[in-house]
Protein backbone atom coordinates (compact mmCIF):
# COMPACT_ATOMS: atom_id res chain seq x y z
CA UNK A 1 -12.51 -14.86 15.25
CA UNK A 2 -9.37 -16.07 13.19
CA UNK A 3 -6.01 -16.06 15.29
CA UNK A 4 -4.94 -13.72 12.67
CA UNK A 5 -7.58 -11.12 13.55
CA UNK A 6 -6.46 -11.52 17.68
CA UNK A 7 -2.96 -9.97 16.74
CA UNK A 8 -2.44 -6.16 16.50
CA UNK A 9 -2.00 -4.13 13.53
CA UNK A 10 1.62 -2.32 13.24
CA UNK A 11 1.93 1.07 11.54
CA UNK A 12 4.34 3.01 10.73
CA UNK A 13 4.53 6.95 10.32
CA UNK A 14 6.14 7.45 7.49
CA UNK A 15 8.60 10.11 7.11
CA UNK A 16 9.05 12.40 10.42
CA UNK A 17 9.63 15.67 8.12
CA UNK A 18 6.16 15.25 6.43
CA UNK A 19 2.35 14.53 7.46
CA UNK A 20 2.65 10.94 8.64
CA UNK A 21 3.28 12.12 11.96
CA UNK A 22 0.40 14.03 11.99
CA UNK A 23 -2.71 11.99 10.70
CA UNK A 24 -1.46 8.62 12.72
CA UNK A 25 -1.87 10.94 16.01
CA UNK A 26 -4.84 12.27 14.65
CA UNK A 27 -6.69 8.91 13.64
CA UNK A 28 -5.80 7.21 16.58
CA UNK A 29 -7.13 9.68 18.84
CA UNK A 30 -9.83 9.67 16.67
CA UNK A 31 -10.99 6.29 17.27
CA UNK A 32 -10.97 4.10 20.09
CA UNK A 33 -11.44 0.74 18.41
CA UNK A 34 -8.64 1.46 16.56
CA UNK A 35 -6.80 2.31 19.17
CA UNK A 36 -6.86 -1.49 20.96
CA UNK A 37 -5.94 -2.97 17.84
CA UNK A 38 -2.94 -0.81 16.43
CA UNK A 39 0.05 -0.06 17.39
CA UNK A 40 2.15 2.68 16.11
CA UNK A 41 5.77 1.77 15.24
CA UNK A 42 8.67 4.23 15.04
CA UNK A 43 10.65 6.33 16.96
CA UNK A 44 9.14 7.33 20.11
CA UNK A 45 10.44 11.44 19.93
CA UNK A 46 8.37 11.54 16.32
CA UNK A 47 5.03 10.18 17.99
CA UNK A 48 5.85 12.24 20.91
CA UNK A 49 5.94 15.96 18.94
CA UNK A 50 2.87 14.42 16.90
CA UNK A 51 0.89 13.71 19.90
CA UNK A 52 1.63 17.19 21.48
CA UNK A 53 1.19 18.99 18.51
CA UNK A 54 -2.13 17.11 17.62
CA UNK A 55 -3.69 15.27 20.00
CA UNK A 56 -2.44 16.73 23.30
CA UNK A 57 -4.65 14.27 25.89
CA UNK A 58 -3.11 11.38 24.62
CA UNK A 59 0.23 9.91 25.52
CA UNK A 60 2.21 6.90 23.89
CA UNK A 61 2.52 3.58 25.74
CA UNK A 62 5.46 2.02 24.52
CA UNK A 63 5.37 -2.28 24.32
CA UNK A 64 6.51 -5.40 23.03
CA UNK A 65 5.19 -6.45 20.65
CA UNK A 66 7.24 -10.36 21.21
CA UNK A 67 5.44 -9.93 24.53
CA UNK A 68 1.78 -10.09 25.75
CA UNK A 69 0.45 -6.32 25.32
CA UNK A 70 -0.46 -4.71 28.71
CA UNK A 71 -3.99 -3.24 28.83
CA UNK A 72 -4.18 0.41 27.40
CA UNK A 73 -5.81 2.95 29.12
CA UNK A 74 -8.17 5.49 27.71
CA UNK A 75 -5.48 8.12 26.39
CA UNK A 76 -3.15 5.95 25.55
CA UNK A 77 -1.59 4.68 22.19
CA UNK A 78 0.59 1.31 22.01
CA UNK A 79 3.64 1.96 20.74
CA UNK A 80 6.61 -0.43 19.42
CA UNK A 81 9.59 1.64 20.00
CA UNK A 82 12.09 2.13 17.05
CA UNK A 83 15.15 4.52 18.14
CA UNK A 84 16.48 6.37 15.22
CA UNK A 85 16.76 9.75 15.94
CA UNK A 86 18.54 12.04 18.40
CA UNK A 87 16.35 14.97 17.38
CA UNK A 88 13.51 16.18 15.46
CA UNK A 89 14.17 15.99 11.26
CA UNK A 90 13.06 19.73 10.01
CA UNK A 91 9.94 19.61 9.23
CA UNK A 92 8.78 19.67 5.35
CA UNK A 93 12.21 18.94 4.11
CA UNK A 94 13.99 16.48 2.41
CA UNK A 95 16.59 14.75 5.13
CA UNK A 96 18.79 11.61 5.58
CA UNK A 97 17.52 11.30 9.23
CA UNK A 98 13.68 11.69 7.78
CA UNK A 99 14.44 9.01 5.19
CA UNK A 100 16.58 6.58 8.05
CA UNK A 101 13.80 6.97 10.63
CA UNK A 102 11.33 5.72 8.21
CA UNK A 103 13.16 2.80 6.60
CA UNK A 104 13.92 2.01 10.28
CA UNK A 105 10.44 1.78 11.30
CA UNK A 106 9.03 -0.10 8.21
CA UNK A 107 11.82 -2.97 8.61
CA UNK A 108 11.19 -3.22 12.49
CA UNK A 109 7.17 -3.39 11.45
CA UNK A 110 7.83 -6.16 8.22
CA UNK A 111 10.05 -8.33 10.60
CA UNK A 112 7.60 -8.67 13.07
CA UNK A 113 4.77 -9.19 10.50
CA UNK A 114 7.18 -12.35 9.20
CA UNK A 115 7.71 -13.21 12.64
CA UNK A 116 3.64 -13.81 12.54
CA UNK A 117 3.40 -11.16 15.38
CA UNK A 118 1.11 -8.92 13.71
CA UNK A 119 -2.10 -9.23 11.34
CA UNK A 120 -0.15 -7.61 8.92
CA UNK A 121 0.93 -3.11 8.73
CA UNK A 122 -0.60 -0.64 7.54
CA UNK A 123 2.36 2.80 6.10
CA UNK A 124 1.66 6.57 6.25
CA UNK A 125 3.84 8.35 3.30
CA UNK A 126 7.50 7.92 2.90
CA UNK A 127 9.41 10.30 0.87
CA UNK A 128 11.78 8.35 -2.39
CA UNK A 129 14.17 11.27 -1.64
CA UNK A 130 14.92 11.26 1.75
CA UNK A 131 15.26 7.02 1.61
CA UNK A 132 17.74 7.69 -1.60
CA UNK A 133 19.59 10.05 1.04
CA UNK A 134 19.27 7.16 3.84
CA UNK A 135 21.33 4.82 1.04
CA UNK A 136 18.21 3.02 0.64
CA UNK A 137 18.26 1.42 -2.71
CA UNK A 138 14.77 0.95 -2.98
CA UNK A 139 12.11 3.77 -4.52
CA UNK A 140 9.46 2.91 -1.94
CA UNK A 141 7.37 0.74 0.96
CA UNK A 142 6.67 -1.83 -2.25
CA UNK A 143 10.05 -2.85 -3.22
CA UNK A 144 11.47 -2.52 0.17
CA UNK A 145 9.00 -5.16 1.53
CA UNK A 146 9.18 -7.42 -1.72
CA UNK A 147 12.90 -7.89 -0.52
CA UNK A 148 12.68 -8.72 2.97
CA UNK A 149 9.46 -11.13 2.02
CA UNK A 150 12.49 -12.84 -0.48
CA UNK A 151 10.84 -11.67 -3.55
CA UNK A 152 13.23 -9.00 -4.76
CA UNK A 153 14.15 -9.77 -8.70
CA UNK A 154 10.84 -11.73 -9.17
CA UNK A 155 7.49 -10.76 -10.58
CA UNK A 156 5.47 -12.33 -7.90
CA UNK A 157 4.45 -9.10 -6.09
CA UNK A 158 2.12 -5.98 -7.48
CA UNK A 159 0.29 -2.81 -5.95
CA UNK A 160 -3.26 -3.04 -6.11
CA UNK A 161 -5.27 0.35 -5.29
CA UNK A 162 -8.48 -0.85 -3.83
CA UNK A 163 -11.41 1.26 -3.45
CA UNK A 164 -15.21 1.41 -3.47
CA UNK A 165 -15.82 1.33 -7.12
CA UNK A 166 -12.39 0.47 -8.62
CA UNK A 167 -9.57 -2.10 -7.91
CA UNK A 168 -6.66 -1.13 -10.08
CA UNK A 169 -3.59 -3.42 -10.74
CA UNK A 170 -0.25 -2.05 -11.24
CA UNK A 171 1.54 -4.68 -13.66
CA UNK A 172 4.35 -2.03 -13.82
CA UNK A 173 5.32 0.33 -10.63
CA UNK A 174 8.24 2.92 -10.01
CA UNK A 175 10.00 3.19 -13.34
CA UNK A 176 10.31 5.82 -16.13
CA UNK A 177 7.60 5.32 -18.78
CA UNK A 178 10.32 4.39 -21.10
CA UNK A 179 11.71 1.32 -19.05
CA UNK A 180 7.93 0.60 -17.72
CA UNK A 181 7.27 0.06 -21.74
CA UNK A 182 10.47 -1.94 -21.86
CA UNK A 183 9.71 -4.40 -18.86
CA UNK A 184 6.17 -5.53 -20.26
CA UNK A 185 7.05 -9.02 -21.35
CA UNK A 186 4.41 -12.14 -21.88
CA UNK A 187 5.91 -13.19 -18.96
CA UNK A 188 5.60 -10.60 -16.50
CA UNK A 189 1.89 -10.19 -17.84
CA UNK A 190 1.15 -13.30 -16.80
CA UNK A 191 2.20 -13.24 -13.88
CA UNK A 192 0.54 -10.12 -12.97
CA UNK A 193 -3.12 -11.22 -14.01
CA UNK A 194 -2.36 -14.43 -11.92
CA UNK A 195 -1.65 -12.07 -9.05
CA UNK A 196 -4.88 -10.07 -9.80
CA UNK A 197 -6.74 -13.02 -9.54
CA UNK A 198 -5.61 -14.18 -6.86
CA UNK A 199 -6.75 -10.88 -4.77
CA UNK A 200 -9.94 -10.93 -6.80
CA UNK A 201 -10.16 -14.77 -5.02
CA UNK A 202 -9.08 -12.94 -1.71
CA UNK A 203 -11.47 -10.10 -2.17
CA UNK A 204 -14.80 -12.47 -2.08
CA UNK A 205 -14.88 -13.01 -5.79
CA UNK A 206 -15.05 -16.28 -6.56
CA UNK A 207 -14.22 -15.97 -10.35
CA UNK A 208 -12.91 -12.67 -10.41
CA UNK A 209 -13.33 -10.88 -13.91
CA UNK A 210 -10.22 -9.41 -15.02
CA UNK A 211 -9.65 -6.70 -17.44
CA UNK A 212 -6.45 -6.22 -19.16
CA UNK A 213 -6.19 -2.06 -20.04
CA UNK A 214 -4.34 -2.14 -23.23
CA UNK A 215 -0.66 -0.12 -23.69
CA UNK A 216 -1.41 1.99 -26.91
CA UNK A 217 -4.37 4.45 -27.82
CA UNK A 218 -7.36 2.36 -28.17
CA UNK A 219 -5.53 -1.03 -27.51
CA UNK A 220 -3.69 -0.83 -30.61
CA UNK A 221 -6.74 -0.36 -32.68
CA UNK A 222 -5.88 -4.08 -34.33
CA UNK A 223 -2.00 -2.87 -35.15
CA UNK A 224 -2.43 0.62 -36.49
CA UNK A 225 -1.20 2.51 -33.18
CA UNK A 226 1.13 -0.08 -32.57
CA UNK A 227 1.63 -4.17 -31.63
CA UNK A 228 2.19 -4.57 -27.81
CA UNK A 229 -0.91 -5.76 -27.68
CA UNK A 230 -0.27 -8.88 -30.04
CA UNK A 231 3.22 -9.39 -29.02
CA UNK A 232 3.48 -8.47 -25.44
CA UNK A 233 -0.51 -8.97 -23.71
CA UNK A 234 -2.08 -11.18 -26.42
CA UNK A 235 -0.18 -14.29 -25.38
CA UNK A 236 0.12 -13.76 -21.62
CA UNK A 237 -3.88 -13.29 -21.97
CA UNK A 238 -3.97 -16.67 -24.00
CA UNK A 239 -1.94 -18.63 -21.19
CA UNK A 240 -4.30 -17.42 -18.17
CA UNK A 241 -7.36 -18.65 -19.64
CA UNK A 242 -5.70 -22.12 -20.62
CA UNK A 243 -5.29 -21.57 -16.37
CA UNK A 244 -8.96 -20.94 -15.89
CA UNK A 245 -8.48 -17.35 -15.47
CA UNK A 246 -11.58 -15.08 -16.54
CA UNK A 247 -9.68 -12.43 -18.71
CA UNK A 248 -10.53 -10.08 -21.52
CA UNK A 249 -8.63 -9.13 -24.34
CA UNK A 250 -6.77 -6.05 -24.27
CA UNK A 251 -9.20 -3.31 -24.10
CA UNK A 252 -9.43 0.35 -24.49
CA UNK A 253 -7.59 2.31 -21.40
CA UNK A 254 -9.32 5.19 -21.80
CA UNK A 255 -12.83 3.36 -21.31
CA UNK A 256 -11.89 0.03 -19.45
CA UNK A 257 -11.77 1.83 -16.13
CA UNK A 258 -15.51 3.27 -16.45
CA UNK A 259 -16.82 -0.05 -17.57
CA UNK A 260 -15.07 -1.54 -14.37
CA UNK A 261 -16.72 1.25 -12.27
CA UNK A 262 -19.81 0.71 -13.61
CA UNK A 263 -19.39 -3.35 -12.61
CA UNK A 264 -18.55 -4.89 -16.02
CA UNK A 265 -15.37 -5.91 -14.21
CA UNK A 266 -13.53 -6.75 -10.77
CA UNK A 267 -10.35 -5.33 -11.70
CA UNK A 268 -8.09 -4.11 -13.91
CA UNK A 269 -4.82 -4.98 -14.38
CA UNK A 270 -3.05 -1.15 -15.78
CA UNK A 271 -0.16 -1.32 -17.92
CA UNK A 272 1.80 1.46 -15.56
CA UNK A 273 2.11 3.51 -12.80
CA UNK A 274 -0.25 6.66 -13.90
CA UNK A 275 -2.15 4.51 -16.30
CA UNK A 276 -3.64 3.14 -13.40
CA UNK A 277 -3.21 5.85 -10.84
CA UNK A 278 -5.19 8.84 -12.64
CA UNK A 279 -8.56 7.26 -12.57
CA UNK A 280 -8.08 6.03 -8.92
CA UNK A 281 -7.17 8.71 -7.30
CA UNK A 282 -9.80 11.07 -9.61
CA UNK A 283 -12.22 8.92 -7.83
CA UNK A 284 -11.32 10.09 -4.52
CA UNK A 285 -7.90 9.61 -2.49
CA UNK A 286 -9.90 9.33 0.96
CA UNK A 287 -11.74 6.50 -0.13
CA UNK A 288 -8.68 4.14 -1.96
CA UNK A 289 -6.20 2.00 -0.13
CA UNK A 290 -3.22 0.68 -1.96
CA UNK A 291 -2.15 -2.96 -0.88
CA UNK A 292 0.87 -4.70 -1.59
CA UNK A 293 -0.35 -8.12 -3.05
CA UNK A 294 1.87 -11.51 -3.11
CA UNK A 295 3.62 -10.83 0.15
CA UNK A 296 3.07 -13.10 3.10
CA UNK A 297 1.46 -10.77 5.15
CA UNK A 298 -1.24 -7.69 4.08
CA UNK A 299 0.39 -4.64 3.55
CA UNK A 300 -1.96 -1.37 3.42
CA UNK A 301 -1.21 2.14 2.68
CA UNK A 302 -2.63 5.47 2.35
CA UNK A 303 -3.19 6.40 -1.83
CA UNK A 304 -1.23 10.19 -0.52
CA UNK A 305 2.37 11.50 -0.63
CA UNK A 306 4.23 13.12 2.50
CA UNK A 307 2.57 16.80 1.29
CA UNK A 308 6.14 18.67 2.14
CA UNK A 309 4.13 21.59 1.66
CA UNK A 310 1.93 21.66 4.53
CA UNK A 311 3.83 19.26 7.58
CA UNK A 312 3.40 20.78 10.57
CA UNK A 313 0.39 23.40 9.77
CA UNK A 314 -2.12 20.77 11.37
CA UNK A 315 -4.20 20.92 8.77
CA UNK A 316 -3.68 17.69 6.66
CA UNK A 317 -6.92 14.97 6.61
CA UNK A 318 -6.70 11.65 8.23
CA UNK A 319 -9.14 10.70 6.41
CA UNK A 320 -7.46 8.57 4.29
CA UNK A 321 -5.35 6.36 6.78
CA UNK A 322 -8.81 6.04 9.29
CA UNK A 323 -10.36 4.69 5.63
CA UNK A 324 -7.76 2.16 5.38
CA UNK A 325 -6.77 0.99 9.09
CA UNK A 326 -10.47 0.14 8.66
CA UNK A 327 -10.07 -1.40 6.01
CA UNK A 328 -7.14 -3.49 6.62
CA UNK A 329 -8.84 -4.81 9.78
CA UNK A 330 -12.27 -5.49 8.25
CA UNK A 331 -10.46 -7.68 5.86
CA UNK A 332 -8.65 -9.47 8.64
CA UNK A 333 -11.72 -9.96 10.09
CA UNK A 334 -13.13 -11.52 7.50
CA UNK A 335 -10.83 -14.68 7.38
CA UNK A 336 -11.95 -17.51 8.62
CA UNK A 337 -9.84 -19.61 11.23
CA UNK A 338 -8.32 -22.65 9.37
C-alpha cells in the first residue's frame, strides 16, 4: 500500500440548505469501510441535524486531522471540525450562511490536502448562488480549488466526468456559451488535450486515444457551418501529435460520444460545459464522478446539484457520492509507492 492510500479521505457537505447534508450521513452509515477511511469536514451543527435526521445510531467523532486519528468505534463518523455557523441555514433556500459554511469547509479540506494530510477530497453539491452571496468570487468547487492549488488565470486545470463507459473533458467550464465560444483559442486547446492525456496516462491507459468533439454542427462540415475547426482546434490538434499525443481530428459532436462509448476512444475532450455534460449525465448520474484534473491532489465530486427542491424530505439517493468515495479510493489504491 502507497503512503498516499494510508491517509484519510476529507469530504465536505456541500451546502447545509440542500442535500449534501443528507447523502454524506447516509453513505457513511451506509458503509463501514468507508467509514475508517473518510472523514467528513464541515461544521459540526450541519453533520449533527444530518445524522439525527438520517442516520440516528450514529454520532460524529470530531479529530485532527494534523494529529494521529484515534480509533473509531462502530457508530461513529470522523469528523474535522469547521465552525461556521451559529445556527441551522433554512433548509432548501438560497443563504449567505449556506454559501459561507460551504466555502469554509472546502478551503479547510484543500489546505489540508496541500498540506499532504489527506489522499486527496471528495465535495457533495455547493450552490453558485449562495457562494455569490458568501462574496465568493468563484462559480464553483473547480475554480475555487484551481486558486488555492496557484493555478487561477492559467489553463492548466479541467473537469473530467469519469464514468463506466464515458470520460468526458471539459476544455471550457462555467461560462455563457457566448464567452465559452470566445475563450477557445489554439492555445487553450492544447493545453486541454495535454491535460486529457495526462488522466488518460493516470487512468491505466498507456497511450490514451483522444477525441476532439468538434464546435459547429458536424465539425464544420469542411467550412460550410463555420471555421473553428480550422482556425481554433486544427492547429492545437497539429501541435499535440508533433508531442506524441494520439488525437483525432475534430469530429462530429453529435456522434463522437457514442463511438467513445462503444470503445473507439478513451476520452473526449468537449468543446463546453453541456456539450459534454448531456451525454454524461444521460448515461446515468449515479454511475459518473467528476474530477478536477491538474491539481496536486485528486479532487472528486458527485455529477448532482444541491436539489433545493427536496432538502430535508429524506428522500434524495446517495447513490452517487457512495459511487464516487469508491471511486476516489480505488484509484488511490491503485498507486504504487514510489
Amino acid at each position: 500500500m502507497s503512503a498516499l492510500a494510508q491517509k484519510p479521505l476529507a469530504l465536505t457537505m456541500g451546502d447545509p440548505g440542500g442535500v449534501g447534508p443528507e447523502i454524506v450521513a447516509k453513505a457513511l452509515a451506509h458503509d463501514a469501510i468507508l467509514r475508517d477511511r473518510v472523514v467528513v469536514v464541515g461544521d459540526p451543527l450541519v453533520l449533527a441535524d444530518a445524522l439525527t435526521r438520517y442516520a440516528p445510531t450514529f454520532r460524529a467523532l470530531p479529530v485532527n486531522l494534523r494529529q494521529p486519528i484515534p480509533e473509531l468505534h462502530q457508530h461513529d463518523i470522523a469528523l474535522y471540525p469547521v465552525r461556521s455557523v451559529s445556527s441551522l441555514p433554512p433548509l432548501g433556500r438560497v443563504s449567505a450562511e449556506a454559501g459561507q459554511a460551504a466555502y469554509s469547509a472546502i478551503i479547510a479540506a484543500a489546505e489540508l490536502c496541500m498540506e499532504g494530510r489527506t489522499c486527496g477530497m471528495a465535495t457533495a453539491p455547493v450552490n453558485k448562488l449562495a457562494l455569490r452571496a458568501a462574496g465568493v468570487n468563484e462559480p464553483g468547487h473547480t475554480e475555487i480549488l484551481a486558486r488555492i492549488a496557484g493555478l487561477a488565470d492559467t489553463d492548466r486545470f479541467a473537469m473530467m466526468f469519469a464514468s463506466e463507459r464515458l470520460q468526458v473533458v471539459l476544455a471550457t467550464i462555467h461560462l455563457p456559451l457566448a464567452k465559452a465560444l470566445e475563450a477557445l483559442t489554439p492555445a487553450l486547446v492544447l493545453q486541454k488535450i495535454q491535460l486529457t492525456h495526462a488522466a488518460g496516462r493516470w487512468l491505466g491507459k498507456t497511450k490514451p486515444r483522444i477525441a476532439v468533439a468538434g464546435i459547429n454542427p458536424h465539425a464544420g462540415e469542411g467550412g460550410m457551418l463555420g471555421d473553428d475547426e480550422v482556425r481554433v482546434l486544427v492547429p492545437a490538434i497539429a501541435a499535440a501529435r508533433a508531442q506524441g499525443i494520439s488525437v483525432t481530428d475534430p469530429l462530429p459532436p453529435d456522434t463522437v460520444f457514442m463511438r467513445a462509448r462503444t470503445g473507439e476512444f478513451d476520452l473526449v475532450l468537449a468543446m463546453y460545459h453541456d456539450q459534454g455534460l448531456i451525454p454524461v449525465k444521460l448515461l446515468g448520474l449515479d454511475s459518473a464522478v467528476n474530477v478536477t484534473i491538474g491539481l496536486p491532489f485528486l479532487r472528486s465530486s458527485v455529477d448532482h446539484g444541491t436539489a433545493f427542491d427536496i432538502a430535508g424530505r429524506g428522500i434524495a439517493s446517495e447513490a452517487n457520492l457512495l459511487h464516487v468515495l469508491r471511486w476516489h479510493l480505488a484509484r488511490i489504491d491503485e498507486l504504487k509507492e514510489e
